[in-house]
C-alpha atoms as a PDB file:
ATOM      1  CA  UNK A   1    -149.665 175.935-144.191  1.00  0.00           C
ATOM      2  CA  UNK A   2    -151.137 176.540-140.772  1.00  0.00           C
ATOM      3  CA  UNK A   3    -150.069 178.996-138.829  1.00  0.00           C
ATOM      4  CA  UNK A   4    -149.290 177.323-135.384  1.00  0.00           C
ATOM      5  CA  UNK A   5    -146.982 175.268-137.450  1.00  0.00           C
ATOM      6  CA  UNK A   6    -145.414 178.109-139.305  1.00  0.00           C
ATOM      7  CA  UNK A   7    -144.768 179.319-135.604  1.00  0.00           C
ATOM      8  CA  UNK A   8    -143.155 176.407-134.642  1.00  0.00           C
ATOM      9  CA  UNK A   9    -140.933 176.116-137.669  1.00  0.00           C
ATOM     10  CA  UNK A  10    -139.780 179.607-137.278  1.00  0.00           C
ATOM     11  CA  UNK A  11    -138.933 178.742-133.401  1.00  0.00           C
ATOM     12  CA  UNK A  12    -136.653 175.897-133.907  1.00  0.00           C
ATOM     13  CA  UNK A  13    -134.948 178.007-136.729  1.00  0.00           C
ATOM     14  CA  UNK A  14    -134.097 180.598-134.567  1.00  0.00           C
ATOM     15  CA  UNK A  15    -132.832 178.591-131.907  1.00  0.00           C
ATOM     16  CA  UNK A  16    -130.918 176.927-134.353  1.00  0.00           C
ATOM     17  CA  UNK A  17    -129.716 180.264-135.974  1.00  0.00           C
ATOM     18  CA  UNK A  18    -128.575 181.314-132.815  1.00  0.00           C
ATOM     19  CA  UNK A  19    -126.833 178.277-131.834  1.00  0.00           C
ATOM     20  CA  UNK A  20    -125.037 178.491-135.027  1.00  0.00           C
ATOM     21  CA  UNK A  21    -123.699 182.002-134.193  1.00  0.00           C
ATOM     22  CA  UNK A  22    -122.397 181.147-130.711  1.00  0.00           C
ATOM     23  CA  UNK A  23    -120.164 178.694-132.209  1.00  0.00           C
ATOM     24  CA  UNK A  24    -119.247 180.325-134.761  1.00  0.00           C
ATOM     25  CA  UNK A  25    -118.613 183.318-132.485  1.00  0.00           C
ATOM     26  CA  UNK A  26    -116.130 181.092-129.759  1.00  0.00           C
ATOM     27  CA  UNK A  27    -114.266 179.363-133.178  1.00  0.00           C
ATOM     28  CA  UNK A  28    -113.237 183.209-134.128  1.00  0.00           C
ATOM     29  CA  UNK A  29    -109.783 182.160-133.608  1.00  0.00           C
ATOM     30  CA  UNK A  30    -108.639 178.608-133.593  1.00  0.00           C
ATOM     31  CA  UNK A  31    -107.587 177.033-129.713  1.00  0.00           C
ATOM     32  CA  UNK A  32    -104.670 175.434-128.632  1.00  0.00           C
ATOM     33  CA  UNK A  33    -100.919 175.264-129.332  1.00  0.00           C
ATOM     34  CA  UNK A  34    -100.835 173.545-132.648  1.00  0.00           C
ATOM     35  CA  UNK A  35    -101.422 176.812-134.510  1.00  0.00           C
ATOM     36  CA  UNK A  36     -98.356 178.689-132.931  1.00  0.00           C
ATOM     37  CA  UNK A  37     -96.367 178.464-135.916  1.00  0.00           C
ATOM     38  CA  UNK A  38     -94.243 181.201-135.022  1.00  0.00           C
ATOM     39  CA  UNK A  39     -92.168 179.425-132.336  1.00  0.00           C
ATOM     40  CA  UNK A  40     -88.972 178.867-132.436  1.00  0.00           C
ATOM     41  CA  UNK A  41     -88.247 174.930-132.297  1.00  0.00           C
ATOM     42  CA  UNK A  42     -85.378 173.494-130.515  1.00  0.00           C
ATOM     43  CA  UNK A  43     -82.391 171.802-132.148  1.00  0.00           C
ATOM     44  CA  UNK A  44     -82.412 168.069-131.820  1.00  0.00           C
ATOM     45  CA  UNK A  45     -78.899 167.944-130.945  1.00  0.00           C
ATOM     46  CA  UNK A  46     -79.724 169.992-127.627  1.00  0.00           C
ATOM     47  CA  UNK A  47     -82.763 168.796-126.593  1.00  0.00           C
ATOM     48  CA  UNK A  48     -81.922 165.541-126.313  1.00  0.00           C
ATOM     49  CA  UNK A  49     -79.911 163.868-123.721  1.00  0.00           C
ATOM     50  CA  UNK A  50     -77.196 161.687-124.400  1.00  0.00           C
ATOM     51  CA  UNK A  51     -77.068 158.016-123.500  1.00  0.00           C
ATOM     52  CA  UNK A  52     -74.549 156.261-121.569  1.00  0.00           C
ATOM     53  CA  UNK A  53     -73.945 158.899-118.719  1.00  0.00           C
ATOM     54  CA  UNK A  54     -75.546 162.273-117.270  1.00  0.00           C
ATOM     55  CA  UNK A  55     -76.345 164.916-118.927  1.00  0.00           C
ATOM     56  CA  UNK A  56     -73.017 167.064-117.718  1.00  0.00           C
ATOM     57  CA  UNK A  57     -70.630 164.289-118.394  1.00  0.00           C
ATOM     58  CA  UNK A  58     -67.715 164.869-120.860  1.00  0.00           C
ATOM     59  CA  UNK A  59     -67.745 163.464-124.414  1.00  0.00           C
ATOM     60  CA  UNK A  60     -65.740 160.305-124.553  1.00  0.00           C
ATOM     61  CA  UNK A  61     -61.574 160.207-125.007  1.00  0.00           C
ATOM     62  CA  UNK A  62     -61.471 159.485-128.702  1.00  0.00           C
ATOM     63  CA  UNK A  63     -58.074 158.381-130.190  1.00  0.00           C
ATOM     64  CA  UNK A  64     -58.565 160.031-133.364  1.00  0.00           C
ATOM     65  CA  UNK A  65     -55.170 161.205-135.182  1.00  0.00           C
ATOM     66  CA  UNK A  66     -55.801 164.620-135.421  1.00  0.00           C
ATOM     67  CA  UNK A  67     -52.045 165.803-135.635  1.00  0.00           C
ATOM     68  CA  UNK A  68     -51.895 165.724-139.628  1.00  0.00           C
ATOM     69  CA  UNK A  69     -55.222 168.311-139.663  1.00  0.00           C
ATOM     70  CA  UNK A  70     -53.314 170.673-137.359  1.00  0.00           C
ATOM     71  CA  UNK A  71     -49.683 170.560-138.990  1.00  0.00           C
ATOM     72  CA  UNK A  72     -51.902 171.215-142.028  1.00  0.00           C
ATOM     73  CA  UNK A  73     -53.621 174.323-141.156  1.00  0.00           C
ATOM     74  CA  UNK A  74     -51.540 175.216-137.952  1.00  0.00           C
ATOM     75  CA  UNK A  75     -51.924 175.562-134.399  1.00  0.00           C
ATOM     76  CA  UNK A  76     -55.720 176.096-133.037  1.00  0.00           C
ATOM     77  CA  UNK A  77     -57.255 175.732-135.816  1.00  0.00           C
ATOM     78  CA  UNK A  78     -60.629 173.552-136.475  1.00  0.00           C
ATOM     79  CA  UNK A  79     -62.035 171.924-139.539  1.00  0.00           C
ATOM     80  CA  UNK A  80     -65.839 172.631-139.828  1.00  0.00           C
ATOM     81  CA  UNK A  81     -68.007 169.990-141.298  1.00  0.00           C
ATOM     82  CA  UNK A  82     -65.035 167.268-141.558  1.00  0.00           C
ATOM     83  CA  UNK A  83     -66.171 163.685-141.601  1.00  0.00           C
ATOM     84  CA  UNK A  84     -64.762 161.845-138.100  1.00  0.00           C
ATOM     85  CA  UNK A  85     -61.695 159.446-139.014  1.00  0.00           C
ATOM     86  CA  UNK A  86     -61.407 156.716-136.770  1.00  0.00           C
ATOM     87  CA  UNK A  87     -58.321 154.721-135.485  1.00  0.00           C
ATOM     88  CA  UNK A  88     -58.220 151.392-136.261  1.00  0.00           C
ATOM     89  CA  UNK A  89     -55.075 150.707-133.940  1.00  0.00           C
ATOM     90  CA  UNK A  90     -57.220 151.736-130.882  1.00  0.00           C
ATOM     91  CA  UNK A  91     -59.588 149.190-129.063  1.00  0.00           C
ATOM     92  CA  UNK A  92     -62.633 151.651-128.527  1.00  0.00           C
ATOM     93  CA  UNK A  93     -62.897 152.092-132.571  1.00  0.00           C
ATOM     94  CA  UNK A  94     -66.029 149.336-132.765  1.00  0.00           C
ATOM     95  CA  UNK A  95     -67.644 151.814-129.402  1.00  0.00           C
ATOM     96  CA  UNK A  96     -67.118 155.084-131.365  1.00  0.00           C
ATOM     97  CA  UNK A  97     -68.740 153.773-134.488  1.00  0.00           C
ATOM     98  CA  UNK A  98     -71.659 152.824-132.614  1.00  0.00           C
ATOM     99  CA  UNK A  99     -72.491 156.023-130.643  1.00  0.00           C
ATOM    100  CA  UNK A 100     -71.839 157.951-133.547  1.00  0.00           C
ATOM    101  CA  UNK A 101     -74.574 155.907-135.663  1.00  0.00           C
ATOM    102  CA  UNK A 102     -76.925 156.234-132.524  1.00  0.00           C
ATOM    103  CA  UNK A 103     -76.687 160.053-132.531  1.00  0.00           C
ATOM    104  CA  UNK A 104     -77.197 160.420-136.141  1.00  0.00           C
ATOM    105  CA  UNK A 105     -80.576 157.961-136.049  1.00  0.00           C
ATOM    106  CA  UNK A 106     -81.588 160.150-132.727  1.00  0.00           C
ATOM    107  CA  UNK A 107     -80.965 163.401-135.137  1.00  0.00           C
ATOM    108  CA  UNK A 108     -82.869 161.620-137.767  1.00  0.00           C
ATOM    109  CA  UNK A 109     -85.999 160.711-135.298  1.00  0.00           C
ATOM    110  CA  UNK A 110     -85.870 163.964-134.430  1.00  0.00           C
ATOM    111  CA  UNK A 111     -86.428 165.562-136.941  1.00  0.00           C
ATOM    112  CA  UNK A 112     -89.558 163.392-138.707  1.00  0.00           C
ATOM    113  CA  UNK A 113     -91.310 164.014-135.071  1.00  0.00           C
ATOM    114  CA  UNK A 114     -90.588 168.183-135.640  1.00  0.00           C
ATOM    115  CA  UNK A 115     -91.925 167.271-139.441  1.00  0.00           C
ATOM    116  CA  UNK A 116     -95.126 165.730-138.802  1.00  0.00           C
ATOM    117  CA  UNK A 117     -96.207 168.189-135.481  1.00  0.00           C
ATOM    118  CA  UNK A 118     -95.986 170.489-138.572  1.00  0.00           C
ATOM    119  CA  UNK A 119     -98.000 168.316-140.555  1.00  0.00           C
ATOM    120  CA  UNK A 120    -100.568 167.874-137.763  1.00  0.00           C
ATOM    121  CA  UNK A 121    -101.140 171.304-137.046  1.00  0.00           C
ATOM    122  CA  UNK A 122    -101.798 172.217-140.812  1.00  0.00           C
ATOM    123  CA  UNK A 123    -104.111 169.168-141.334  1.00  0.00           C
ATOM    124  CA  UNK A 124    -105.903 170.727-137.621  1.00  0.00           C
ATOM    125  CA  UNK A 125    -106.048 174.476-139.375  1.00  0.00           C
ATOM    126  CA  UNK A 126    -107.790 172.787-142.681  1.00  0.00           C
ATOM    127  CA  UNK A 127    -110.221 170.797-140.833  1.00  0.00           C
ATOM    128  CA  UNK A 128    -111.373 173.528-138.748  1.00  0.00           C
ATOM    129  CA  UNK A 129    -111.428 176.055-141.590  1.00  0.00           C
ATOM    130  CA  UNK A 130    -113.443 173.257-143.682  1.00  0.00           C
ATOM    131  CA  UNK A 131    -115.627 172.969-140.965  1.00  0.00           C
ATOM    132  CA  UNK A 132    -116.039 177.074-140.164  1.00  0.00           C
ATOM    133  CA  UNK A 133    -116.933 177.488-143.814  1.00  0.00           C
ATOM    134  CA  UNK A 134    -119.967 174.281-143.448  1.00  0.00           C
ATOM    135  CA  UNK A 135    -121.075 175.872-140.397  1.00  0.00           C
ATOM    136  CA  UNK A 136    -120.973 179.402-142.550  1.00  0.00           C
ATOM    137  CA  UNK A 137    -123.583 177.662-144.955  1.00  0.00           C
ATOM    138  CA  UNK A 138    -125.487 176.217-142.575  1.00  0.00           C
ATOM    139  CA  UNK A 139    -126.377 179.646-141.334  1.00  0.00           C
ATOM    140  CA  UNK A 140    -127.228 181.399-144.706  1.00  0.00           C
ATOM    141  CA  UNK A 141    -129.278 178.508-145.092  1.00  0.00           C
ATOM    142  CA  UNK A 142    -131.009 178.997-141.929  1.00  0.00           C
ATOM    143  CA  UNK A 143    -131.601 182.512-142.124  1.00  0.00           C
ATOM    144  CA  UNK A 144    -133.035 182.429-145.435  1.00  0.00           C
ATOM    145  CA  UNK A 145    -135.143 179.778-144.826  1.00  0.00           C
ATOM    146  CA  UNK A 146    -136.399 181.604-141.634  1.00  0.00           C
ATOM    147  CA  UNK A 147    -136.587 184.897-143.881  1.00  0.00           C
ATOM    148  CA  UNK A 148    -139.085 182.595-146.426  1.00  0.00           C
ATOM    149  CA  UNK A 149    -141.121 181.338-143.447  1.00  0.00           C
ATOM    150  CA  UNK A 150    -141.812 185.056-141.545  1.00  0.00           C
ATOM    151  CA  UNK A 151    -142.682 186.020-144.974  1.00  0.00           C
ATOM    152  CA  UNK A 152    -144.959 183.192-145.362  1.00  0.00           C
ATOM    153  CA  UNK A 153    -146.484 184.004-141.728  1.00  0.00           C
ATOM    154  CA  UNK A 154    -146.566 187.677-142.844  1.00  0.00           C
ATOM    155  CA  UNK A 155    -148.934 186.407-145.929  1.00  0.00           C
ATOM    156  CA  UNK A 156    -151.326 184.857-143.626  1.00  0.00           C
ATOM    157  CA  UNK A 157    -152.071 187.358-141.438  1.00  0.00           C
ATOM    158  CA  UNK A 158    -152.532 190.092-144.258  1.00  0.00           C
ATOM    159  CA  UNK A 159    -155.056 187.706-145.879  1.00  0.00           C
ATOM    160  CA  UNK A 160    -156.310 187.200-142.676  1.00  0.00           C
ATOM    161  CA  UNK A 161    -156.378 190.964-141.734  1.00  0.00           C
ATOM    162  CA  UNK A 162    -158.135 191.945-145.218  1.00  0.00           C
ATOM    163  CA  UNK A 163    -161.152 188.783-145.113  1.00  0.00           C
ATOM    164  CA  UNK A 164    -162.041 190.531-141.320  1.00  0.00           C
ATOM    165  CA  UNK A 165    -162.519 193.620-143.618  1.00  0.00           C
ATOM    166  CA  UNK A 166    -165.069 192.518-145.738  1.00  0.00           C
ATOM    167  CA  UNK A 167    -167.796 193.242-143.046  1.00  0.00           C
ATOM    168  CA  UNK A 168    -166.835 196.748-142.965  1.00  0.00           C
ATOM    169  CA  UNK A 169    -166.804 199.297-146.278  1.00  0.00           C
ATOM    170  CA  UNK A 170    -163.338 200.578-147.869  1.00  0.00           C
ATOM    171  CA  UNK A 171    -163.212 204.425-149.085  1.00  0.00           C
ATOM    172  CA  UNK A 172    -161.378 204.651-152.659  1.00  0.00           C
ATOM    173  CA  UNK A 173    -159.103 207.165-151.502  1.00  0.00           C
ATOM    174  CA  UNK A 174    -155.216 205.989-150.430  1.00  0.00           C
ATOM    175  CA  UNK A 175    -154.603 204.673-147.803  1.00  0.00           C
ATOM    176  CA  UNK A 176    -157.679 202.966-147.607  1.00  0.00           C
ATOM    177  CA  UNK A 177    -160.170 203.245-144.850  1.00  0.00           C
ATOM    178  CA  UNK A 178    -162.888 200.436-143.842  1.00  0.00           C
ATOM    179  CA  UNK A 179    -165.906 201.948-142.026  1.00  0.00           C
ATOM    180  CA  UNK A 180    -169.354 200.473-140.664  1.00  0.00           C
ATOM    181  CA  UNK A 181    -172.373 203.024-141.217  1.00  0.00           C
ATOM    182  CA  UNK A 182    -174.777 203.230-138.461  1.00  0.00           C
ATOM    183  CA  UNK A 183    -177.579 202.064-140.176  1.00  0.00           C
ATOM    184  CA  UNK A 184    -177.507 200.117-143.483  1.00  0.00           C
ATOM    185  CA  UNK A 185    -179.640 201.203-147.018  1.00  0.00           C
ATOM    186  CA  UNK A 186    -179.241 200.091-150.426  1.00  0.00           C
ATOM    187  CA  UNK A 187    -176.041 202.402-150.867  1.00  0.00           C
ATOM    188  CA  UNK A 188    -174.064 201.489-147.981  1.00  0.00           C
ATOM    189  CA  UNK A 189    -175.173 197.589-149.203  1.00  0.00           C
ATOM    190  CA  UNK A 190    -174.000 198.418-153.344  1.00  0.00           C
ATOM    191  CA  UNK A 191    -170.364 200.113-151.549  1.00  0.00           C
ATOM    192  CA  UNK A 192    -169.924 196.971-149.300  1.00  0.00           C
ATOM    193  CA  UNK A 193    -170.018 194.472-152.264  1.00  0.00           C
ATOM    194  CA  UNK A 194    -167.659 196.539-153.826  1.00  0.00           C
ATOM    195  CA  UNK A 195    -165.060 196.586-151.079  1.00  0.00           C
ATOM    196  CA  UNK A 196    -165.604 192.769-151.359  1.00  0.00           C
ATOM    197  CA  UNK A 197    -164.831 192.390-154.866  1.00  0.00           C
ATOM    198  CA  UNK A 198    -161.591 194.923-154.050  1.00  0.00           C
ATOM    199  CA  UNK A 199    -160.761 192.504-151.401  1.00  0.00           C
ATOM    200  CA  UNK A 200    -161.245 189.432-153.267  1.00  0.00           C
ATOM    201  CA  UNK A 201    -159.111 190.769-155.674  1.00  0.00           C
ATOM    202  CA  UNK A 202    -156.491 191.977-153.421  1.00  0.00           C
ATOM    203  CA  UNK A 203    -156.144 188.608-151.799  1.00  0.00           C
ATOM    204  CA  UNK A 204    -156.002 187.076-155.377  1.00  0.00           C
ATOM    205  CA  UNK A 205    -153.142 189.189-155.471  1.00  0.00           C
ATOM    206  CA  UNK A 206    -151.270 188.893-152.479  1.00  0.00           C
ATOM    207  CA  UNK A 207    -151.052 185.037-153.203  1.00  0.00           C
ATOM    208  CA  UNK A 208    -150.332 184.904-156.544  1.00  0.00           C
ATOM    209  CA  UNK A 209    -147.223 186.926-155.832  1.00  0.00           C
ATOM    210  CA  UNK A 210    -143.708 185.243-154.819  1.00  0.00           C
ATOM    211  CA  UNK A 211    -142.929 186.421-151.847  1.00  0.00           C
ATOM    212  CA  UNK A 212    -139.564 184.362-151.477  1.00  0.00           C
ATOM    213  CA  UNK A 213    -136.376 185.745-150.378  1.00  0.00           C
ATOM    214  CA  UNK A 214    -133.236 185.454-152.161  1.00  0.00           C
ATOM    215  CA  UNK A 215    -129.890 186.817-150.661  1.00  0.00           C
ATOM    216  CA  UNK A 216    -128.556 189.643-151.954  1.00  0.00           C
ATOM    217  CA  UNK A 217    -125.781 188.025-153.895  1.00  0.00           C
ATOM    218  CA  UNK A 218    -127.086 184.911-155.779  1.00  0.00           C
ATOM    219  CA  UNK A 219    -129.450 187.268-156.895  1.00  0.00           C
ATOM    220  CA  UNK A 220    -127.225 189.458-158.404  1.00  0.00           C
ATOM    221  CA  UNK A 221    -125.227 186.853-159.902  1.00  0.00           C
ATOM    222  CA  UNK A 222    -127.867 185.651-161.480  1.00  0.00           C
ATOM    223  CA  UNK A 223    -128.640 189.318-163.191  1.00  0.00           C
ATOM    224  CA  UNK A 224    -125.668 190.444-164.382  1.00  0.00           C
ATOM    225  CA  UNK A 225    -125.388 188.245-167.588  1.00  0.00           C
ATOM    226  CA  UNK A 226    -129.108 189.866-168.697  1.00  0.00           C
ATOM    227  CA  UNK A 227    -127.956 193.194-167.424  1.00  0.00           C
ATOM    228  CA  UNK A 228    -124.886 193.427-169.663  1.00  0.00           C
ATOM    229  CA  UNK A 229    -126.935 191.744-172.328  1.00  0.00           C
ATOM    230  CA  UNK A 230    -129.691 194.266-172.448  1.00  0.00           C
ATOM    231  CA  UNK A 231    -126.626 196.730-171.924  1.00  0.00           C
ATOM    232  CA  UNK A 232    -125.071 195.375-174.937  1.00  0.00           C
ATOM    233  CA  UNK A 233    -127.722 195.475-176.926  1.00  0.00           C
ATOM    234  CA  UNK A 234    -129.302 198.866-175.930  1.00  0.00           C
ATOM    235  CA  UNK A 235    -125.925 200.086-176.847  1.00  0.00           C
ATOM    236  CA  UNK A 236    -125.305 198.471-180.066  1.00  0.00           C
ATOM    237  CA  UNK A 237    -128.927 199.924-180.801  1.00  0.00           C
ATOM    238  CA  UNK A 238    -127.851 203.220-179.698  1.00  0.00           C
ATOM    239  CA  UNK A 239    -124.709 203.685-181.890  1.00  0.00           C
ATOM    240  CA  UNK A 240    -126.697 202.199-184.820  1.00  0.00           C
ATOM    241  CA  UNK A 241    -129.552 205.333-184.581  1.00  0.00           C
ATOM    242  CA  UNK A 242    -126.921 207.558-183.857  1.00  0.00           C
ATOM    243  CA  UNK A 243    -125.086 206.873-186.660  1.00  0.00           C
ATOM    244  CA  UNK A 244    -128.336 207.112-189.145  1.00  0.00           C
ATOM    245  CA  UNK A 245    -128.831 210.452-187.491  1.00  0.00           C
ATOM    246  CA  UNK A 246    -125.591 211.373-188.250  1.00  0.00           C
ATOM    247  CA  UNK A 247    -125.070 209.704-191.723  1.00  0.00           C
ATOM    248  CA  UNK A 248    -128.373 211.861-192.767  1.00  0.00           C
ATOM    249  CA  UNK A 249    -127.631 215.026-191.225  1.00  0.00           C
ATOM    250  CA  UNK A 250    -124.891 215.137-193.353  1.00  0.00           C
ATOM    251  CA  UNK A 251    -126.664 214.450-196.438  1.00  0.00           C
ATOM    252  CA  UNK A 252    -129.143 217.084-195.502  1.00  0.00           C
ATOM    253  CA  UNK A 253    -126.765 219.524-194.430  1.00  0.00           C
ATOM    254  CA  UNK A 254    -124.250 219.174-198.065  1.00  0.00           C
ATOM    255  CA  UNK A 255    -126.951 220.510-200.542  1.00  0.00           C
ATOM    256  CA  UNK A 256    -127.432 223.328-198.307  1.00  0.00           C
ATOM    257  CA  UNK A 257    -123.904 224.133-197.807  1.00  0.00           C
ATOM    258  CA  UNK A 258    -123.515 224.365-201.992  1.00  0.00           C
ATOM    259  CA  UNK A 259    -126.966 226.259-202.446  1.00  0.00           C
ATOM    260  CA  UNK A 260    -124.839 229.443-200.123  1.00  0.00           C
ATOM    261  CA  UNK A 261    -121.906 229.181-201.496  1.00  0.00           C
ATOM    262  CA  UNK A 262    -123.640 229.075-205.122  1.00  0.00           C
ATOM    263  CA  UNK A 263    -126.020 232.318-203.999  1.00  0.00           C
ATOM    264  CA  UNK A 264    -122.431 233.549-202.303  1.00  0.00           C
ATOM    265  CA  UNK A 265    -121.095 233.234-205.663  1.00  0.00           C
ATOM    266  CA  UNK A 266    -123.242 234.931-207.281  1.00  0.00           C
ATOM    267  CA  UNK A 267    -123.985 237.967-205.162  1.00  0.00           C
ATOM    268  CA  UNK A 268    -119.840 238.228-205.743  1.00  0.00           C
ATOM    269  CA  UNK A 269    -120.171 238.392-209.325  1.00  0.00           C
ATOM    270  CA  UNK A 270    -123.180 240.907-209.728  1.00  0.00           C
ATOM    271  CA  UNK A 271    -121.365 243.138-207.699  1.00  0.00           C
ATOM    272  CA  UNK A 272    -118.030 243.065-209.828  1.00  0.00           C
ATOM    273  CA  UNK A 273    -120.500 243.370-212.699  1.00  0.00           C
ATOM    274  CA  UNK A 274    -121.970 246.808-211.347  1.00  0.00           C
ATOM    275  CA  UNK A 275    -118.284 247.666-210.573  1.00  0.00           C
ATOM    276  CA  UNK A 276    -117.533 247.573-214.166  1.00  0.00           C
ATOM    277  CA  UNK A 277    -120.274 249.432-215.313  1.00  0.00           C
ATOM    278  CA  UNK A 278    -119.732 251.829-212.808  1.00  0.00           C
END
């Protein structure tokens, strides 16, 4: 690829690269109120007003027989959670009925709307984390792709660099050295065609090999199934020698343990023997 092309690629990468990082830099934490799930909500009942008056106005008179409740449990007392009886004798019963349908539908509506602000802000937290993570993958993409073309730049100017050398001669020695002699013979010509064929062949080199970068990660994913194959197996191999080596030291350690205890033996019985005699 040309190299004023290469140049421009690698601009518009980075300026993408960096664009990328800015945003992902101001979405560190997610705006706005929907994510406050830590606040306290407000009971339906309170927050909303009732109809029919102000908000400071008394509960309607309600001519509910309550006498039988309080001869039943005595004087002061109240009955918690106890179902509303109404009076059928009284001419506000039809009134009653209605306001106390309209509170529990208000109650009701209340509480779907406190439901699905809930639901809103966790569909708002997905999104955005779905769309962190994209813009995540975006840059890895970028930067390795910018990583493969500065590489690919790097290439060019190293063949570059070492076809300007081919004028000049290279010493053998490391690191190598290119110099001009002041006046050219038959040696200094022989030594310059052989830094040329060294170049050539260094050039050969530098473009045969793959130069691409992988991150750090696929990479290693990729190695550790041969790793702890060749692990396996150098193992398996190792255990198998070992036990060989073992399995035959011990057969050529058991006729040497019975040729000293048979010599033992017998240095035991010459000298009862000379004992005797004795």
């Amino acid at each position: 690829m040309n190299e004023s092309r290469l140049r421009q690629e690698i601009r518009k990468l980075v300026t993408e690269q960096r664009q990328l990082n800015r945003r992902l830099q101001q979405q560190r934490r997610p705006p706005g109120a929907l994510f406050s799930f830590d606040r306290k909500e407000e009971s339906p009942a309170t927050s909303l007003p009732q109809k029919g008056g102000p908000p400071d106005a008394s509960p309607p008179q309600t001519g509910l027989s309550q006498e039988p409740v309080q001869a039943a449990l005595g004087n002061g007392a109240e009955v918690p959670g106890e179902r509303p009886t109404y009076s059928f004798e009284g001419e506000d019963f039809q009134v009653e009925k209605r306001a106390h349908k309209q509170k529990q539908q208000e109650e009701r509506v209340a509480q779907k709307l406190a439901m699905s602000q809930k639901n809103i802000a966790k569909i708002a937290r997905l999104e955005w984390e779905e769309r962190r993570q994209q813009e995540q993958l975006r840059l890895e993409e970028v930067s390795t792709e910018l990583a493969n073309k500065e590489n690919e730049l790097m290439r060019l100017h190293l063949v570059k660099h070492y076809k300007n050398m081919e004028v000049f001669i290279g010493t053998e020695a490391q690191p190598t050295l290119f110099w001009s002699p002041a006046k050219w013979d038959d040696t200094t010509r022989r030594l310059q065609e052989q830094t040329k064929l060294w170049i050539r062949t260094k050039v050969e080199h530098i473009e045969e090999t793959d130069y691409t970068y992988r991150p750090q990660g696929a990479s290693a994913g990729r190695d550790e199934p041969e790793r702890a194959e060749s692990k396996t197996e150098s193992e398996t191999a190792g255990a198998g020698e070992e036990r060989t080596a073992a399995h035959s030291a011990e057969d050529a350690s058991e006729p040497q343990v019975d040729k000293n205890r048979v010599s033992e033996d017998s240095d035991e019985a010459r000298d009862k023997s000379s004992e005797k005699k004795s």
